[in-house]
N, C-alpha and C. Protein backbone atom coordinates (compact mmCIF):
# COMPACT_ATOMS: atom_id res chain seq x y z
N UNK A 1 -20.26 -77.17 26.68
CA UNK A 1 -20.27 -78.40 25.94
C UNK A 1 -18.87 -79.00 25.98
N UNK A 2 -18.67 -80.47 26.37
CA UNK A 2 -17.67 -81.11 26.48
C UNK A 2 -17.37 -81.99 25.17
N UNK A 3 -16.03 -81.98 24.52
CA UNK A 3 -15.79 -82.26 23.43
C UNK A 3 -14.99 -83.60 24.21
N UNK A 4 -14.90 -84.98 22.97
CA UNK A 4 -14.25 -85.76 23.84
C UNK A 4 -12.83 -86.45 22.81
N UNK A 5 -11.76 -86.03 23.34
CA UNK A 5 -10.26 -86.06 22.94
C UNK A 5 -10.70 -86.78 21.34
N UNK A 6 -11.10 -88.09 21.11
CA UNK A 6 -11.33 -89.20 19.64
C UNK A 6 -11.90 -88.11 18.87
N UNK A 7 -12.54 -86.98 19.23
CA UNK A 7 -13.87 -85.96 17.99
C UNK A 7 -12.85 -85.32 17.93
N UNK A 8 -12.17 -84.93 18.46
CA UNK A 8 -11.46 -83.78 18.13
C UNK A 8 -10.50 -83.85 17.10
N UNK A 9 -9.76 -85.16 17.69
CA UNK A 9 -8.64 -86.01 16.63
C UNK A 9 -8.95 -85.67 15.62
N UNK A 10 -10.52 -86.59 15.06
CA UNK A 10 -10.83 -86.89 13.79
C UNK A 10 -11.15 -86.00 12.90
N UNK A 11 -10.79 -84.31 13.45
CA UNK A 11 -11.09 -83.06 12.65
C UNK A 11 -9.66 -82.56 12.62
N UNK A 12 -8.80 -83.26 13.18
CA UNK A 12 -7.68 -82.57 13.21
C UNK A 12 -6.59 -82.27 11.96
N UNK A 13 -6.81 -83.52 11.07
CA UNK A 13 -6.17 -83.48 9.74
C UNK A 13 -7.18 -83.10 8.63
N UNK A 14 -8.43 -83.27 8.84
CA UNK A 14 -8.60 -82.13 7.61
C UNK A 14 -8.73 -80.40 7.71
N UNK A 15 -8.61 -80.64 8.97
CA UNK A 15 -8.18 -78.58 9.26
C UNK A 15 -7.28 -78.25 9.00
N UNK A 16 -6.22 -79.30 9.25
CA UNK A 16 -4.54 -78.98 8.91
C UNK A 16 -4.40 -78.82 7.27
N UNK A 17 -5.29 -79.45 6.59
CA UNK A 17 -5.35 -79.55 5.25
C UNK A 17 -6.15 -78.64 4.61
N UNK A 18 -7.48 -77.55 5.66
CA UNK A 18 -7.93 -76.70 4.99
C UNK A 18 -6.87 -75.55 4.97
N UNK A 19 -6.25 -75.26 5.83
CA UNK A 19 -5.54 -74.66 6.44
C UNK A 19 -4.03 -74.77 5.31
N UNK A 20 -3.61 -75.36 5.06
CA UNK A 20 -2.51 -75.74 4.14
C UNK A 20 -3.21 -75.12 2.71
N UNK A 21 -4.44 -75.63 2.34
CA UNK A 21 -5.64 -74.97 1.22
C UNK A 21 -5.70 -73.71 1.00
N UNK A 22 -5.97 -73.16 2.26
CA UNK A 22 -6.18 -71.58 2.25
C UNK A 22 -5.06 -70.75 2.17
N UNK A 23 -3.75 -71.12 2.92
CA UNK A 23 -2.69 -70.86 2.95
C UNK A 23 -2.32 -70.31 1.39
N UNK A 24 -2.34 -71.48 0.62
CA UNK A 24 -1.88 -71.23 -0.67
C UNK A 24 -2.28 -70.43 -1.43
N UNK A 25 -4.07 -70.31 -1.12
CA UNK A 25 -4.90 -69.55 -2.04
C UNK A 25 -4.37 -68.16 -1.76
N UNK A 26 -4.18 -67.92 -0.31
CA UNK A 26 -3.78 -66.36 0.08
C UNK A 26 -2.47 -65.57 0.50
N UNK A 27 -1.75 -67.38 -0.35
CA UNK A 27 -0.09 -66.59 -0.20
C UNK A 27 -0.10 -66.28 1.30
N UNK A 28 -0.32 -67.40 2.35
CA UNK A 28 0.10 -66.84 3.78
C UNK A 28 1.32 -67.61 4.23
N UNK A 29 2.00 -66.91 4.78
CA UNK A 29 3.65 -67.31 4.56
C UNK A 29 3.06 -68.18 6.38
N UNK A 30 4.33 -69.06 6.78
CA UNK A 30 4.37 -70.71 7.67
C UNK A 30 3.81 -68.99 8.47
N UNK A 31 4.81 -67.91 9.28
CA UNK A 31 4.48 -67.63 10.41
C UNK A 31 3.27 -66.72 10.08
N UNK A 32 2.02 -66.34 9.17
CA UNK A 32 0.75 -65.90 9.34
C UNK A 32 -0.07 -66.71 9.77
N UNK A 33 0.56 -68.33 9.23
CA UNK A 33 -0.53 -68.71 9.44
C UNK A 33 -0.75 -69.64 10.90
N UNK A 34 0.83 -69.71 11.30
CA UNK A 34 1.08 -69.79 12.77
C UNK A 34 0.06 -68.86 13.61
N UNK A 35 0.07 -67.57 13.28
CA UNK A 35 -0.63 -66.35 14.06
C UNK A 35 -1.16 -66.73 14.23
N UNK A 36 -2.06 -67.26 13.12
CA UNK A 36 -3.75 -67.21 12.91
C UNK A 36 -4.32 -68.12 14.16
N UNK A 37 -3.28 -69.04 13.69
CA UNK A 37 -3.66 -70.66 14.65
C UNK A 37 -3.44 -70.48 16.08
N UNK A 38 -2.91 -69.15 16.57
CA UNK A 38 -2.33 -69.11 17.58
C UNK A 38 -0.96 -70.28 17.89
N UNK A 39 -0.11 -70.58 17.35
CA UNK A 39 1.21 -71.86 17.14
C UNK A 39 2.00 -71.14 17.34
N UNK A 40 3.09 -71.79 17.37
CA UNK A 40 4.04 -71.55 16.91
C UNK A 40 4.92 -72.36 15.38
N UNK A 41 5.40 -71.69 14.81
CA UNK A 41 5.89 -72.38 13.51
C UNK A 41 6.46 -73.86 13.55
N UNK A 42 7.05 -74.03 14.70
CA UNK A 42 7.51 -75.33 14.59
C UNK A 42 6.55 -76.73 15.09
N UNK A 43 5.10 -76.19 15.67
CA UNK A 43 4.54 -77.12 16.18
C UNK A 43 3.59 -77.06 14.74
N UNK A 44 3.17 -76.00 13.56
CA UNK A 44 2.32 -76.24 12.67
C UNK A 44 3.14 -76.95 11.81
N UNK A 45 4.37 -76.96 11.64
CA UNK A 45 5.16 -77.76 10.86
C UNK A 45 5.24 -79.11 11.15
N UNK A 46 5.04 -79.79 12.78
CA UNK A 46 5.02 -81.06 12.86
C UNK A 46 3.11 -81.37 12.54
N UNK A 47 2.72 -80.23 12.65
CA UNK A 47 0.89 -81.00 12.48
C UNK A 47 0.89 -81.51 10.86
N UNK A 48 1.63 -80.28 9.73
CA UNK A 48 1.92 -81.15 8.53
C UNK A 48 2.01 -82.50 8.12
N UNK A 49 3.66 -82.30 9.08
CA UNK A 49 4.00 -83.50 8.36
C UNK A 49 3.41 -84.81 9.24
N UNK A 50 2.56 -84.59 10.46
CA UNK A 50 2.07 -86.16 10.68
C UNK A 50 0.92 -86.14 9.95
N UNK A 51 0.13 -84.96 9.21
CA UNK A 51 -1.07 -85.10 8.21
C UNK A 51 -0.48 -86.05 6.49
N UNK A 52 0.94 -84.87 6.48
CA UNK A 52 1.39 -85.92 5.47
C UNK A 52 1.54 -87.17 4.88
N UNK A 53 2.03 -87.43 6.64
CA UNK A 53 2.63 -89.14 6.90
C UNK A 53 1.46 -89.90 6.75
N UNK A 54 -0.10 -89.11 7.31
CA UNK A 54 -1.08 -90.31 7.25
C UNK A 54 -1.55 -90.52 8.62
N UNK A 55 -0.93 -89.56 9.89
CA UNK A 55 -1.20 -89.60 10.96
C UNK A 55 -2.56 -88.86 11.42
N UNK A 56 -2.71 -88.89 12.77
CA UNK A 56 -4.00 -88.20 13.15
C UNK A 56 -3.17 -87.21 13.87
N UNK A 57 -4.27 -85.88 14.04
CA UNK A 57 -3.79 -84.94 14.69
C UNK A 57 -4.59 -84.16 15.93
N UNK A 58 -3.89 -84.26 17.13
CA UNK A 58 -4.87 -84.10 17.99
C UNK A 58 -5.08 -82.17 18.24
N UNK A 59 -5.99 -81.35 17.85
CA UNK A 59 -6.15 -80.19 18.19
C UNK A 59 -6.93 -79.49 18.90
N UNK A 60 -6.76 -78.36 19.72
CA UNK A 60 -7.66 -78.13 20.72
C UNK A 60 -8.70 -77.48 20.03
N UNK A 61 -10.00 -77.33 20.98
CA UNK A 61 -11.01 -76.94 20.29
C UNK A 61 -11.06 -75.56 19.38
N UNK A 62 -9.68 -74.36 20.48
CA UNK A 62 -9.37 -73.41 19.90
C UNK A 62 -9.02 -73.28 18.89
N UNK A 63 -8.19 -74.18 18.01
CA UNK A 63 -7.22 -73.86 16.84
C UNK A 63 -8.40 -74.36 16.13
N UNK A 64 -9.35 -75.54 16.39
CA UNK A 64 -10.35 -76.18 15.13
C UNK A 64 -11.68 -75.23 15.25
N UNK A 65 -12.00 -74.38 15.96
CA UNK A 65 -12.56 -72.95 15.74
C UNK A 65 -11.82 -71.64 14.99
N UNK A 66 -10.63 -71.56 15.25
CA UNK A 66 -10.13 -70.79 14.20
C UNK A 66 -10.00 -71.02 12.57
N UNK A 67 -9.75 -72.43 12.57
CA UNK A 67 -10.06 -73.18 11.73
C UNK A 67 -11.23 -72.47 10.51
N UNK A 68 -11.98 -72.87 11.45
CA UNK A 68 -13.54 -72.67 10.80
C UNK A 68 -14.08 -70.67 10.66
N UNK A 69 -13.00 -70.42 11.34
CA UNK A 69 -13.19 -68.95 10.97
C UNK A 69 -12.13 -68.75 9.72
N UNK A 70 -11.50 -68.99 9.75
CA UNK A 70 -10.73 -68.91 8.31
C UNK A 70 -11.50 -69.29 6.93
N UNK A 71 -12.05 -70.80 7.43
CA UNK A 71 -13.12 -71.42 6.26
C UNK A 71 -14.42 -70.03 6.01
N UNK A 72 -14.84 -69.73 7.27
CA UNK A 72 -16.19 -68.54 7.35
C UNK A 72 -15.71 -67.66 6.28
N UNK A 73 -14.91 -67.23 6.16
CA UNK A 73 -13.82 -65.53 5.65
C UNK A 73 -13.51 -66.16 4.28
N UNK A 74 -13.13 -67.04 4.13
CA UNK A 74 -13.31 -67.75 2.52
C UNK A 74 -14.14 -67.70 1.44
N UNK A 75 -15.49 -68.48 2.48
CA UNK A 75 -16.49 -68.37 1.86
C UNK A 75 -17.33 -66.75 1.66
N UNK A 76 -17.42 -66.40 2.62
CA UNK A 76 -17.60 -65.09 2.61
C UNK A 76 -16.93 -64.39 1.34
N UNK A 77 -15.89 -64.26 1.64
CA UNK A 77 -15.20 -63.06 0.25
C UNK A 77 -15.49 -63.74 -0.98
N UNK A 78 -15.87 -65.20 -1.54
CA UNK A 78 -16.51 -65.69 -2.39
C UNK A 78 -17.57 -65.43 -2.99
N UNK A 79 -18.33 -64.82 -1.88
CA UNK A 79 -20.07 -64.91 -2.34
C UNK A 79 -19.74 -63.61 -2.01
N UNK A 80 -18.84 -62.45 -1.69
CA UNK A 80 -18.76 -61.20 -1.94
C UNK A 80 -18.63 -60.49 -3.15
N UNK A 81 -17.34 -61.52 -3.69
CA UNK A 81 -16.25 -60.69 -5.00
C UNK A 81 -16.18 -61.66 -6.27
N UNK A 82 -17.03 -63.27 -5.50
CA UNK A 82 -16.90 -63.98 -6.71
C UNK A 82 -15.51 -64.02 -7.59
N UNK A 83 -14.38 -63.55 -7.19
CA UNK A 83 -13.17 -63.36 -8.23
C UNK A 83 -12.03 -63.85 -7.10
N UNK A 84 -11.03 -64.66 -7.21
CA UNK A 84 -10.12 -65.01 -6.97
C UNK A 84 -8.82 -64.16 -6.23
N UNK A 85 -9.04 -63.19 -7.49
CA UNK A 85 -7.97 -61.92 -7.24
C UNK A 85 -8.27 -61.16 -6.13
N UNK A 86 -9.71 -60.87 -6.38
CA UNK A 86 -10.19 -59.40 -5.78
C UNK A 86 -10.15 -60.34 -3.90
N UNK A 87 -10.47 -61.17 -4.43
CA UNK A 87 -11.28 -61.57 -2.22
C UNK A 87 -9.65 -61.93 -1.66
N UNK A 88 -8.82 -62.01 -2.41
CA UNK A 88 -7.11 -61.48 -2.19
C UNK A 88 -6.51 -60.58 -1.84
N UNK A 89 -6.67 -59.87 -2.07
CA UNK A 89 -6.61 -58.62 -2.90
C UNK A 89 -7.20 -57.93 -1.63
N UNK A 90 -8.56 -58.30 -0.90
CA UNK A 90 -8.33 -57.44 -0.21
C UNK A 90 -8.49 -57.92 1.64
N UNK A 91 -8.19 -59.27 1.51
CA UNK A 91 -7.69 -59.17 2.71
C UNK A 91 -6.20 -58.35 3.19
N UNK A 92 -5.09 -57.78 1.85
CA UNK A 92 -4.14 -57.25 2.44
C UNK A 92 -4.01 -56.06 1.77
N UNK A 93 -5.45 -55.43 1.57
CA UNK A 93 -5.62 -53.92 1.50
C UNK A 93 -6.22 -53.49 2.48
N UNK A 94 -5.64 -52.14 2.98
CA UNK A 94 -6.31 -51.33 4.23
C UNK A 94 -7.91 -51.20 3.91
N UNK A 95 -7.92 -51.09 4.85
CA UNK A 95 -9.83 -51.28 5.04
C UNK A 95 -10.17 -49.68 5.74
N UNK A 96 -10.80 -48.81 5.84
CA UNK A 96 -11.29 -47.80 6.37
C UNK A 96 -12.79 -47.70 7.06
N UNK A 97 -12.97 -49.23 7.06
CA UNK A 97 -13.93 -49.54 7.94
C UNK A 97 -13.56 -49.26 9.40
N UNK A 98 -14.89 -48.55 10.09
CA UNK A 98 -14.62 -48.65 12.27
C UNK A 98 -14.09 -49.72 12.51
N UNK A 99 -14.27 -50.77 12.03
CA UNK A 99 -13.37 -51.96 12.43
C UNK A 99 -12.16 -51.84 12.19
N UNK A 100 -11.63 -52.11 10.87
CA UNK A 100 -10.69 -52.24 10.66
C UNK A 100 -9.36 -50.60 11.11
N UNK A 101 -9.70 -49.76 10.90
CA UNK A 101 -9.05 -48.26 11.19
C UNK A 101 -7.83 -48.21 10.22
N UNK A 102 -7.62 -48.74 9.28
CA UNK A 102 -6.98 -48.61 7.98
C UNK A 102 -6.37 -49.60 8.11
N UNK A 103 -6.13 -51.04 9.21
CA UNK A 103 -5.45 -51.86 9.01
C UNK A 103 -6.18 -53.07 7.92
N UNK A 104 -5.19 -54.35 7.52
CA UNK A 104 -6.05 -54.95 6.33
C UNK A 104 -6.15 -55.83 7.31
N UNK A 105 -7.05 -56.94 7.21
CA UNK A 105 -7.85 -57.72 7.30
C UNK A 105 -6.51 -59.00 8.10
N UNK A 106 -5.42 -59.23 7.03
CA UNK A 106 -4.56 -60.11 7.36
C UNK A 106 -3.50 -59.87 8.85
N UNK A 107 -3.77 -58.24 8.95
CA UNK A 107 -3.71 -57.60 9.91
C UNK A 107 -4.07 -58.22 11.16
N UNK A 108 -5.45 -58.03 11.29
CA UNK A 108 -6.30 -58.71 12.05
C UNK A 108 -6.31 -59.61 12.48
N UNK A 109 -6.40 -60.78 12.01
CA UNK A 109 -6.43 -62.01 11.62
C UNK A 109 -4.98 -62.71 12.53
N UNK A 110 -3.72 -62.15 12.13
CA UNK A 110 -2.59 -62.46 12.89
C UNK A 110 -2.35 -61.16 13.77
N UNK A 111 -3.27 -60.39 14.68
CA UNK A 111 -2.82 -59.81 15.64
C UNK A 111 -2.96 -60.66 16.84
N UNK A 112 -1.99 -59.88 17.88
CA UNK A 112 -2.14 -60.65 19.43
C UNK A 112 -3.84 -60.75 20.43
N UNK A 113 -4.19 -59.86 19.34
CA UNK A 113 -5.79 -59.75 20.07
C UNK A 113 -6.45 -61.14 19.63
N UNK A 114 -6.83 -62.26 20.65
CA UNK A 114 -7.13 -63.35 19.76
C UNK A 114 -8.68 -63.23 19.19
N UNK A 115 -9.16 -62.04 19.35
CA UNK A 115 -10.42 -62.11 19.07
C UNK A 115 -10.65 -60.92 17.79
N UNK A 116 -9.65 -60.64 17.28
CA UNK A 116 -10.04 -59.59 15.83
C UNK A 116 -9.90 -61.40 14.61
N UNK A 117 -9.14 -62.34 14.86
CA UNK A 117 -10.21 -63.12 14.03
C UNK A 117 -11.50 -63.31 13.92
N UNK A 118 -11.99 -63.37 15.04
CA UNK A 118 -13.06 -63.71 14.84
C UNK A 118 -14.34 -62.36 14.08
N UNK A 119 -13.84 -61.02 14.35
CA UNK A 119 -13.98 -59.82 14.35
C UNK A 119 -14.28 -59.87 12.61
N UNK A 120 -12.99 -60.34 12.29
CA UNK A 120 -12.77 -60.50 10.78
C UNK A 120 -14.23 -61.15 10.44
N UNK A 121 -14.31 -62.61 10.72
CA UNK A 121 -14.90 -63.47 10.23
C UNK A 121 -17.00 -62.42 10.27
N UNK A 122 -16.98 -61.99 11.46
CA UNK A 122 -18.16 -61.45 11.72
C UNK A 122 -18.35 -60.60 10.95
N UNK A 123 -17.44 -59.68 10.92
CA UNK A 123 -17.56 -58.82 9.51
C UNK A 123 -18.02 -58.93 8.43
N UNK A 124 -17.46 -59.74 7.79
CA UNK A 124 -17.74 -60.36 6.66
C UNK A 124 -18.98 -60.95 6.73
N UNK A 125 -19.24 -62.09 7.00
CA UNK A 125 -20.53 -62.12 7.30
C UNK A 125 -21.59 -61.84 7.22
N UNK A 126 -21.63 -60.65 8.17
CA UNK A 126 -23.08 -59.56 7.82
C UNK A 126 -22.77 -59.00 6.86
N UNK A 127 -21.45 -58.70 5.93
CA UNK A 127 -21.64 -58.25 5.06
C UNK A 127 -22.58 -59.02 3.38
N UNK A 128 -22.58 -60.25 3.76
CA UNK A 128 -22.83 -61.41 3.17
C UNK A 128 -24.41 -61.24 3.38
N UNK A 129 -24.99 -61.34 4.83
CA UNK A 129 -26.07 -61.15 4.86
C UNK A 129 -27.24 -60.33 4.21
């Protein structure tokens, strides 16, 4: 499926803004959440501030899929723990799940493997299911 440059734009500042959202909720410092995005710190710092300014932001389909795995893992630990603290709490507690092998979740999430996000997000998930 071919995405065309204008769709992409027009998702580009409110991801930057879920993303800024989630950030806060989970205390993820500029370079986790660089990881996450696959960025680097200084290019998520200019997607800010042209969201700030009022600008559009153009992102590849990759980062506005990670995006939405971050949103997945949100909602998820929501309708898991219902509590604020706890769905905190344990994305950066070791997990002793086969998946995880005692690493936490935030672990995951910003490793070089670009696919234990998504790992994360699946997880959760069926756990939801």
């Amino acid at each position: 499926m071919s995405y065309k440059p204008e769709d992409l734009e027009k998702l580009g500042a409110p991801c930057i803004k879920a993303v800024a959202g989630l950030a806060d909720f989970w205390s993820l410092t500029d370079e986790e959440q660089a990881q996450i995005l696959k960025t680097d710190i200084h290019t998520l710092e200019s997607w800010r501030a042209r969201v700030d300014a009022g600008e559009s932001v153009l992102l590849d389909l990759d980062t506005i899929t990670r995006v939405g795995c971050m949103v997945g893992i949100f909602r998820s630990l929501m309708t898991l723990f219902r509590a604020d603290e706890i769905s905190v709490g344990w994305l950066r507690t070791p997990n002793s799940s086969q998946l995880f092998n005692g690493r936490t979740a935030i672990d995951m999430m910003t490793s070089d493997n670009e696919h234990e996000l998504f790992d994360v997000y699946r997880y959760l998930k069926a756990q939801v299911s």
